[in-house]
Structures are given as C-alpha cells and as structure tokens.
Protein backbone atom coordinates (compact mmCIF):
# COMPACT_ATOMS: atom_id res chain seq x y z
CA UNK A 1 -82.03 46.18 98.62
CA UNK A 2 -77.75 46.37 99.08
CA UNK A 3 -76.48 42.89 100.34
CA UNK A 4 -75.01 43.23 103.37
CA UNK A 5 -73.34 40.37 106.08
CA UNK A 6 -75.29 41.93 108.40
CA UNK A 7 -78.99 42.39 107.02
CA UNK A 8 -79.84 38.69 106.53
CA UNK A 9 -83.08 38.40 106.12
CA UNK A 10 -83.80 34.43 107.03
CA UNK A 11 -80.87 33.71 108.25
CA UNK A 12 -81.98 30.53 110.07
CA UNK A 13 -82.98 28.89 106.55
CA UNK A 14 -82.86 25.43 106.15
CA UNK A 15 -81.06 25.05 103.30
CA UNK A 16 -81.53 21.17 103.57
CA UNK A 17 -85.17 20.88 102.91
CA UNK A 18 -87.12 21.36 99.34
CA UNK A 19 -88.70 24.36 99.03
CA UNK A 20 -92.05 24.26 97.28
CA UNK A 21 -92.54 27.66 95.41
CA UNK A 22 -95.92 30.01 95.49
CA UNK A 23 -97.24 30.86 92.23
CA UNK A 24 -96.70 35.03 91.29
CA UNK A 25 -98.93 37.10 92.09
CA UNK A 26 -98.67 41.08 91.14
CA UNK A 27 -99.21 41.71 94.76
CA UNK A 28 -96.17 40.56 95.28
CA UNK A 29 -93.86 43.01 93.54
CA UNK A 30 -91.72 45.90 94.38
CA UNK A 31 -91.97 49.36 92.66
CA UNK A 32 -90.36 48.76 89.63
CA UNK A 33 -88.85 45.38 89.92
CA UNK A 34 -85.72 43.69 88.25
CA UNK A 35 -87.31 40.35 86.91
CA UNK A 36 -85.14 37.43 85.86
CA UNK A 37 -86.23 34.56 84.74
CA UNK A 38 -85.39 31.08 84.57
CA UNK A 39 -87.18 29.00 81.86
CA UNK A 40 -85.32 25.57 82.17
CA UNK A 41 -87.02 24.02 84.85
CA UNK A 42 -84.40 23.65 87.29
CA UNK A 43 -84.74 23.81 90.32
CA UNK A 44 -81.77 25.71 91.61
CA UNK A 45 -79.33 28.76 90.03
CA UNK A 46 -76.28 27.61 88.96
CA UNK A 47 -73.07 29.78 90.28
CA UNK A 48 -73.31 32.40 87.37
CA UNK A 49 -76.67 32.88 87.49
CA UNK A 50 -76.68 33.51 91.06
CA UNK A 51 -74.18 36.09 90.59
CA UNK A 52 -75.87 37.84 88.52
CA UNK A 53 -78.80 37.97 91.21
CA UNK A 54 -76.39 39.07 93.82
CA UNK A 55 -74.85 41.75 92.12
CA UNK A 56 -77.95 43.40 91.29
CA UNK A 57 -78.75 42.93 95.22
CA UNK A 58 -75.25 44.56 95.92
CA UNK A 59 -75.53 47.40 92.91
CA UNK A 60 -78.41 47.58 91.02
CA UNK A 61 -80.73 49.79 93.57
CA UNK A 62 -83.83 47.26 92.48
CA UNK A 63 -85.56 44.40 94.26
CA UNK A 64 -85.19 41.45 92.05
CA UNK A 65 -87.72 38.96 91.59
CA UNK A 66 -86.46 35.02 90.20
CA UNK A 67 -89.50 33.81 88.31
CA UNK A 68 -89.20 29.89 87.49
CA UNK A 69 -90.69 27.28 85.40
CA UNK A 70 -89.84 24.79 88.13
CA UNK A 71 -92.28 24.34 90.47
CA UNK A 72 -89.07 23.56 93.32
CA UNK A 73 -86.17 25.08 94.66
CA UNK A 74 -83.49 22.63 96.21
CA UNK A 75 -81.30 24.56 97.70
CA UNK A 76 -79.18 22.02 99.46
CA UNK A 77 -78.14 21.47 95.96
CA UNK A 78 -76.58 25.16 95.74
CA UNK A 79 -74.61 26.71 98.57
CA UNK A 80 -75.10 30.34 96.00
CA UNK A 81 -78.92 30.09 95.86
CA UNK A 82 -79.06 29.19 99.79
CA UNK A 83 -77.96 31.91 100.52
CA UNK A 84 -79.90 34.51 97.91
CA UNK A 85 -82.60 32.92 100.00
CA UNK A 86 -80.92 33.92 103.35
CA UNK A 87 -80.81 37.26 102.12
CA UNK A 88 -84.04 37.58 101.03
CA UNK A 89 -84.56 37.08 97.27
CA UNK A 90 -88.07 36.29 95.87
CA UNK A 91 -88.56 33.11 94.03
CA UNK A 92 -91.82 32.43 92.36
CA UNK A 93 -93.54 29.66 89.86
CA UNK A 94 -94.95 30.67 86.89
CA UNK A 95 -97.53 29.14 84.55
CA UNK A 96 -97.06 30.23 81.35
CA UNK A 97 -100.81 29.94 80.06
CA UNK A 98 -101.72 32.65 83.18
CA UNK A 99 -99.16 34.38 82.72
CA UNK A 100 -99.27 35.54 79.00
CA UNK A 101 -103.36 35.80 79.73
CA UNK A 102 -104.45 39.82 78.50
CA UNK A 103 -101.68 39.65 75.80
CA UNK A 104 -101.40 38.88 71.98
CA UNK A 105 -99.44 35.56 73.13
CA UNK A 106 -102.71 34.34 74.72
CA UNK A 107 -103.48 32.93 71.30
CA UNK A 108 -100.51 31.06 70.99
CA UNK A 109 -100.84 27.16 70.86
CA UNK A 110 -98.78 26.36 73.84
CA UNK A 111 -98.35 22.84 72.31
CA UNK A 112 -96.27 24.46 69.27
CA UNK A 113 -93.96 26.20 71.96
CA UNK A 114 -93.71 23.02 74.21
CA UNK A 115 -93.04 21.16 70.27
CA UNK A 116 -90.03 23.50 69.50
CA UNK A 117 -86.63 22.62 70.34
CA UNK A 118 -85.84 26.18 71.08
CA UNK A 119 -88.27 25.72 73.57
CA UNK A 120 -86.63 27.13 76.90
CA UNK A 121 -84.88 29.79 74.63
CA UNK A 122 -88.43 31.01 73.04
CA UNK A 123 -89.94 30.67 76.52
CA UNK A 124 -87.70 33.23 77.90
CA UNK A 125 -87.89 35.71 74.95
CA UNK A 126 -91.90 35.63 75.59
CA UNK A 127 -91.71 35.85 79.18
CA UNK A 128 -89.75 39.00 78.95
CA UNK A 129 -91.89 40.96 77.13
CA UNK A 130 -94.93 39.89 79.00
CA UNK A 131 -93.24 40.72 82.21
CA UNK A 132 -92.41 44.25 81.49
CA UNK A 133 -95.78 45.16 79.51
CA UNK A 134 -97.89 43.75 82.66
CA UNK A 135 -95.93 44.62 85.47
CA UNK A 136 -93.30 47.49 84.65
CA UNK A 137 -89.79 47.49 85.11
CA UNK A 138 -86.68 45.63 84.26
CA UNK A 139 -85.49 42.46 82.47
CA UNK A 140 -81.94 41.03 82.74
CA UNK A 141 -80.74 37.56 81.32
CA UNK A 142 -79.20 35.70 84.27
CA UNK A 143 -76.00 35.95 82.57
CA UNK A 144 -75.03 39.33 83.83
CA UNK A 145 -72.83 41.13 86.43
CA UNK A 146 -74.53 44.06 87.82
CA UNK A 147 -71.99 47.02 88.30
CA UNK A 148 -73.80 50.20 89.42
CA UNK A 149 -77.09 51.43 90.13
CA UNK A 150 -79.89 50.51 87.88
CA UNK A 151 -82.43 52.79 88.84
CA UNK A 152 -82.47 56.00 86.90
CA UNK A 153 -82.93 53.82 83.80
CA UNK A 154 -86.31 53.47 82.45
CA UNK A 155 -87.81 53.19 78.90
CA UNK A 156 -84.54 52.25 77.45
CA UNK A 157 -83.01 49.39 75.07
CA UNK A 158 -79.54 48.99 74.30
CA UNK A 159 -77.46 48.43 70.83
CA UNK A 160 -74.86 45.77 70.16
CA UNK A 161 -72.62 44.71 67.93
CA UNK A 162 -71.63 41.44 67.56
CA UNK A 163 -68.17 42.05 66.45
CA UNK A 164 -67.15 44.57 69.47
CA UNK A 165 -63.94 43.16 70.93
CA UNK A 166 -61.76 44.71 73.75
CA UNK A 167 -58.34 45.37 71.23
CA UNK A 168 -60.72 47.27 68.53
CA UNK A 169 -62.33 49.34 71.66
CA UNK A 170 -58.90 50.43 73.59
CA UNK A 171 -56.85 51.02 70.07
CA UNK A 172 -60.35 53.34 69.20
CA UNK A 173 -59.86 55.08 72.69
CA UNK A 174 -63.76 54.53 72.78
CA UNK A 175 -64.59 53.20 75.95
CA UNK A 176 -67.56 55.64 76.55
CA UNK A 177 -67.84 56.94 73.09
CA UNK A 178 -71.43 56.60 71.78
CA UNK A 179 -70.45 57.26 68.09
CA UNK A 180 -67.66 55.35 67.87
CA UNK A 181 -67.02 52.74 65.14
CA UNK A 182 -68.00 49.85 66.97
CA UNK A 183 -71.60 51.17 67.90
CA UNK A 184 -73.67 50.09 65.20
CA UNK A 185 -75.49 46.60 64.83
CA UNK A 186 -78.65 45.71 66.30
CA UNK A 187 -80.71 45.87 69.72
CA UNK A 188 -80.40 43.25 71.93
CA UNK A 189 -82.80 41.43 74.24
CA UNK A 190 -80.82 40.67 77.07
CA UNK A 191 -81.86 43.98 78.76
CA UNK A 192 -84.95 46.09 78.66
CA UNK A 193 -86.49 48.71 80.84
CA UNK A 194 -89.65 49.46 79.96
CA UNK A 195 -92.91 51.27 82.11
CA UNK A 196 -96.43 49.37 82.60
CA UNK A 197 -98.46 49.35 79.43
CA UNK A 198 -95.37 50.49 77.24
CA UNK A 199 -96.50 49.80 73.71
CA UNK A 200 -92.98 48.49 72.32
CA UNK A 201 -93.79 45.11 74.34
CA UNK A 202 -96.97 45.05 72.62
CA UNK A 203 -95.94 45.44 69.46
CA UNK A 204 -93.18 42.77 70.16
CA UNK A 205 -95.98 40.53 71.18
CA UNK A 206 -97.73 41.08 67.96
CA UNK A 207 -95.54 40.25 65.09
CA UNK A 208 -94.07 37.67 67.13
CA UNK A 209 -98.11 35.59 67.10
CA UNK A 210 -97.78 36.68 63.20
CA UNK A 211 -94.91 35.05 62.25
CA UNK A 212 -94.63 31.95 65.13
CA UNK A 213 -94.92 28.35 64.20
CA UNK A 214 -93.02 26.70 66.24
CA UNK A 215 -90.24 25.42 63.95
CA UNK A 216 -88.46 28.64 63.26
CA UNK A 217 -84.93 29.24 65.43
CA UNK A 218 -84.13 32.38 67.91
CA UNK A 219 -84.72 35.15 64.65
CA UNK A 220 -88.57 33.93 65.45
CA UNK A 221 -88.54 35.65 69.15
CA UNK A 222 -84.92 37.67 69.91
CA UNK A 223 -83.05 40.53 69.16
CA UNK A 224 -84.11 40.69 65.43
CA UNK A 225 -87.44 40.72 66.34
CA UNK A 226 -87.24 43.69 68.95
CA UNK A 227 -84.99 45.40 66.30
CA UNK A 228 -87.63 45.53 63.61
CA UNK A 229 -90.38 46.03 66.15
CA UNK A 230 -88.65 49.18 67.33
CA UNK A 231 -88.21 50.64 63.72
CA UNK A 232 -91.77 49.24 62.45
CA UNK A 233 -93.12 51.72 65.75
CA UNK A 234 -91.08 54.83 65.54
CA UNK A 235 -90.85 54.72 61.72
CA UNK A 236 -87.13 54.74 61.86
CA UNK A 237 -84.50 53.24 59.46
CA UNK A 238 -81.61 50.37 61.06
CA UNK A 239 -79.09 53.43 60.47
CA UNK A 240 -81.50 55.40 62.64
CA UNK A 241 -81.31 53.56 65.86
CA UNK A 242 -78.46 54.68 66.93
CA UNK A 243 -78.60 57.64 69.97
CA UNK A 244 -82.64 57.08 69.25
CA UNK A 245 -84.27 59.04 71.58
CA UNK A 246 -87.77 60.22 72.30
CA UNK A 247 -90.56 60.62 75.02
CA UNK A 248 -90.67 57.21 75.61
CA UNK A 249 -87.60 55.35 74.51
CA UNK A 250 -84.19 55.78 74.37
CA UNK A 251 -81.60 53.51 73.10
CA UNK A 252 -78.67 53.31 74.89
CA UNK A 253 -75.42 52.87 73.57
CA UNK A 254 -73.50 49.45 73.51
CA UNK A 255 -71.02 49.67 76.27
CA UNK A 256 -73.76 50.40 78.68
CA UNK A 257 -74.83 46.91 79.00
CA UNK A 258 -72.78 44.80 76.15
CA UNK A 259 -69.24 45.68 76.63
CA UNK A 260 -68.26 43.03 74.22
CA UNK A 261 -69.76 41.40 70.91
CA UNK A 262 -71.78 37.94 71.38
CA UNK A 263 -68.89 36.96 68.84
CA UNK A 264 -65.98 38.44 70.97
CA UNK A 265 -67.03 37.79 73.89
CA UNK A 266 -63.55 35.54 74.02
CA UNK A 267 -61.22 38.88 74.15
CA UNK A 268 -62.55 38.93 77.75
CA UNK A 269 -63.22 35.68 78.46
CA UNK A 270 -60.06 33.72 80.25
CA UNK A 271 -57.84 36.02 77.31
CA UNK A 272 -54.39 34.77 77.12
CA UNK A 273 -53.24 38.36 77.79
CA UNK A 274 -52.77 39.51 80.76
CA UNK A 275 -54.30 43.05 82.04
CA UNK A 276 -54.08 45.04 84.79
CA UNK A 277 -56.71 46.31 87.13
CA UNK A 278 -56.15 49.50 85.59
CA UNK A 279 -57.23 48.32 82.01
CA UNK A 280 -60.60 46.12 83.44
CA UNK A 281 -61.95 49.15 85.03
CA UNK A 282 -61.25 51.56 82.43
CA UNK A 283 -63.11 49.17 80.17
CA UNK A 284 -65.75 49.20 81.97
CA UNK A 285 -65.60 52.23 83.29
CA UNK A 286 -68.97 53.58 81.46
CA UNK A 287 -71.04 50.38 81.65
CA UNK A 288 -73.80 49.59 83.69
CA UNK A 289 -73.44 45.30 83.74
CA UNK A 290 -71.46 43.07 81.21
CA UNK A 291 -72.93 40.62 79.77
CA UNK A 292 -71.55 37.12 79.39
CA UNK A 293 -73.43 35.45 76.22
CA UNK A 294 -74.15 32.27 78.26
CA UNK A 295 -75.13 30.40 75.19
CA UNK A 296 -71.25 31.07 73.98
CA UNK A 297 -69.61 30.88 77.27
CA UNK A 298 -71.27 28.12 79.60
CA UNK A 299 -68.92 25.48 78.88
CA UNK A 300 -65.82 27.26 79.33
CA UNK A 301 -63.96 27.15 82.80
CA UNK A 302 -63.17 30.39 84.77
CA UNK A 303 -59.53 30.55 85.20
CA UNK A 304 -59.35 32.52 88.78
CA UNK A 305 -56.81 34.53 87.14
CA UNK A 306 -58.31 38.30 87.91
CA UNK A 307 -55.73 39.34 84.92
CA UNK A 308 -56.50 37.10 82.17
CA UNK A 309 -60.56 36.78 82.86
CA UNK A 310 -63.16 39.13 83.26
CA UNK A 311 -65.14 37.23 85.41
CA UNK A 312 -62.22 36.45 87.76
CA UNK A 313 -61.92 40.29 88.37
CA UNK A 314 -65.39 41.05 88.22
CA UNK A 315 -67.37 38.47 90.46
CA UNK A 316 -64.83 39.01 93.70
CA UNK A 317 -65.97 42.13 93.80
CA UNK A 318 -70.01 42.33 92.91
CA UNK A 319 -71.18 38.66 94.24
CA UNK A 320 -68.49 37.15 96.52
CA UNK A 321 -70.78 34.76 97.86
CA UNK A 322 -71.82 33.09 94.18
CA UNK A 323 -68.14 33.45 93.26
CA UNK A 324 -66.95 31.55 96.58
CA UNK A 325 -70.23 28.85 96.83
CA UNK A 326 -68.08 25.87 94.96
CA UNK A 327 -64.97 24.87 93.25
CA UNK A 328 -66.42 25.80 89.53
CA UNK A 329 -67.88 29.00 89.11
C-alpha cells in the first residue's frame, strides 16, 4: 500500500470516539506482512512511532500490521494515528498467552515476565520472534524511518556496531562499503525478515526459555541473544558473521538498516554541525530505514532544523502527516 491524499481509505473516521480493537487473527494478514508492535499498553502512537508506520505505507512496498497490548485506540488523542486509521492501517489486540501458544515460549510463566521490570522491553523481543516464526514476514521497531522498498528482502538480519558514527563513516568514504572498518559488532533485533517456519526464530525461542528468569536485563532476550543463536545454528564464529550468507539467511550489512551506532546515534541526532542535503542523502544513500535507538533518543527534542537533524530532513519527506500532527515531533 503507497500513501496517497487521494486513496483514503475511511476517510469519514471519527477520530473523536474510542475505538475498541479486534483480537488478531491470521486471517487477517497480508502476504508477507510488516508487523510492528507496540508492547506498552497505550493506547495511541506517539508522533515517531507513527512515522515510522507511515513511511513504510509511503516506501516500504508491505502492508503493515500495528499489533497492541492495549486493548483501545484513542485516537482523538493523536491527530498522527487518526489519520494511519484514515488511510487504512490495521490495528489489532494481542494476548500474549495465545499468541506465543505452538512455541517454546508457551512454557514460560507469564507471571515472571509480567514480574520483570524490563517487562514491555522483554515483551517486545518475544513478540518478534513469535510473529515472524508463525506468520512470515517482517519485524521493525517503531523507531524507524522507512526509505525505500522493503520487499525483495527476505531471510535476512542485519549487523551493527555500536560505535558507527557519521565523521568515522564519511572520513572512511564507506557509505555503502560492506567491509569497511566500521562493519563489525553484533546483529541487531530491531529488524528481521524471516519466512514461515524459519528455524532461526525457533532456535531464538529456545535458549531464550533456557536461560529466562525473569530478573535478568535486555542480554536475557535482544541482540546478544539473536547473535549467539545465529552462530550456535550455522556453526559460525562472531568474526564469521559478517557478509554471512546461505540458502536461508543472509546478513546484511550495517548501513542497510543501522546507519549509525546505538552509541552515536548523537552525530545525527540535532548535531551541532550543519550539513547539506547533499551530505544526508549521500549518507544514506545505500540504506534501506535508519534507525533512531528510541531508548537513547526519546527525550531529546527535534530541532526542525533539516541541516543539523536527521529527523528534520528525513520525516518531511517519508511521513509528512506524523511529522506535521503536533508541535513536538
């Protein structure tokens, strides 16, 4: 689905009444469906996150599908997810006992999830992995922007680095180079593309029920976890994942979908140095989405200076609507 002024799809919404949500059902995906998911329980995406919804609507080629722990949607409480609705967005409620039903996270004590205070974070992690080993397809976090077309990606992870910082990249001249000096670290769980009944989800879902107990921070279900998952499967060494590649993964380089280090993410967030429009798309000139490390970068205001802030220059162009729907993006 492209977003489009003129391809509303309820445009006579009222935006001023709650909206009780129906519970997923697999009937009511799309072929290969772009699944976020919001583990919180609110009851409405905030700017960012809708953004990241409408530029996959404008870019990504997919149908995305909003899955939410709250069983609501007030959407008189956000002009951006009003009008997702208008255009035609799916929002469902999810239990998470049904959900994670057929999996190895069915024997996980919900009350030790519910106990942690990682809770929403550890929620999410799970959710992913069920998602994509069920239902096939894709997982974003709802703290991306969407740049191009998603849809000749399939079994595929991405690297990061944590230290990979805009200066380091331009001096390196490698803005698309997969074996430059900044493309080594880990892979990261923000992203994943993976076909029904993959077995990396499974194997995810394993050592996670292994080694959970509740009390353990994001190592217990993130990144690390799919990192050692992926080398405990394919028998491969941390040096090793790097340009991986076989019949049914790949793992694609950094820039693709992590432009910037969780740790850096500051050289493009409101920078005090200016850049041109020249230097933003050049950066990003190979990459599918950027992603914004939320957890680093909620509380920090967007300038509305295009030069000095990636999202500034960014959301204008791939979700106008989320970018325009209040005073604070």
């Amino acid at each position: 689905m492209i977003l489009d002024p003129l391809q509303l799809v309820n445009p006579n919404l009222n935006c001023s009444r709650t909206i009780r949500l129906d519970f997923f059902r697999e009937t009511d995906l799309p072929e290969y469906p772009l699944f976020f998911i919001e583990t919180a329980d609110h009851a409405i995406l905030d700017p960012r996150q809708s953004c990241s919804v409408e530029s996959a609507l404008r870019n990504s080629g997919r149908n995305p599908i909003i899955l939410m722990s709250s069983p609501i949607l007030k959407p008189a409480d956000s002009n951006a997810t009003c009008q997702l609705l208008r255009y035609g967005v799916k929002f469902f409620k999810y239990n998470f006992v049904d959900f994670v039903k057929g999996t190895p996270l069915e024997n996980l004590v919900y009350e030790e999830l519910e106990r942690n205070k990682d809770v929403i974070t550890h929620a999410s992690d799970m959710m992913r992995q069920v998602s994509v080993y069920k239902y096939g397809g894709m997982y974003l976090d709802l703290d991306f922007v969407i740049l191009r077309d998603l849809t000749g990606i399939r079994n595929s992870v991405t690297m990061t680095n944590m230290a990979r910082e805009y200066e380091s990249v331009k001096n390196n001249s490698e803005f698309c180079d997969p074996k430059g000096p900044s493309e080594k670290g880990h892979i990261q769980n923000a992203f994943v593309a993976l076909d029904k009944g993959h077995q990396l989800p499974w194997k995810i879902m394993e050592n996670l029920v292994k080694t959970y107990n509740g009390d353990k921070n994001r190592a217990a279900t993130g990144p690390l976890l799919l990192t050692h998952s992926i080398e405990e499967l394919y028998h491969i060494s941390s040096k090793e994942l790097r340009g991986f590649k076989n019949e049914n993964l790949t793992i694609l380089p950094t820039f693709k979908f992590f432009t910037t280090g969780a740790n850096r993410v500051g050289t493009i967030f409101n920078t005090r140095k200016e850049r041109s429009s020249v230097e933003w798309d050049e950066f990003f000139s190979c990459s599918y989405a950027v992603h914004f490390y939320s957890y680093n970068t909620k509380k920090l205001k967007v300038s509305r200076n295009p030069k000095t802030d990636t999202y500034s220059y960014l959301a204008p162009k791939h979700c106008p609507i989320s970018y325009l729907s209040q005073k604070q993006f």
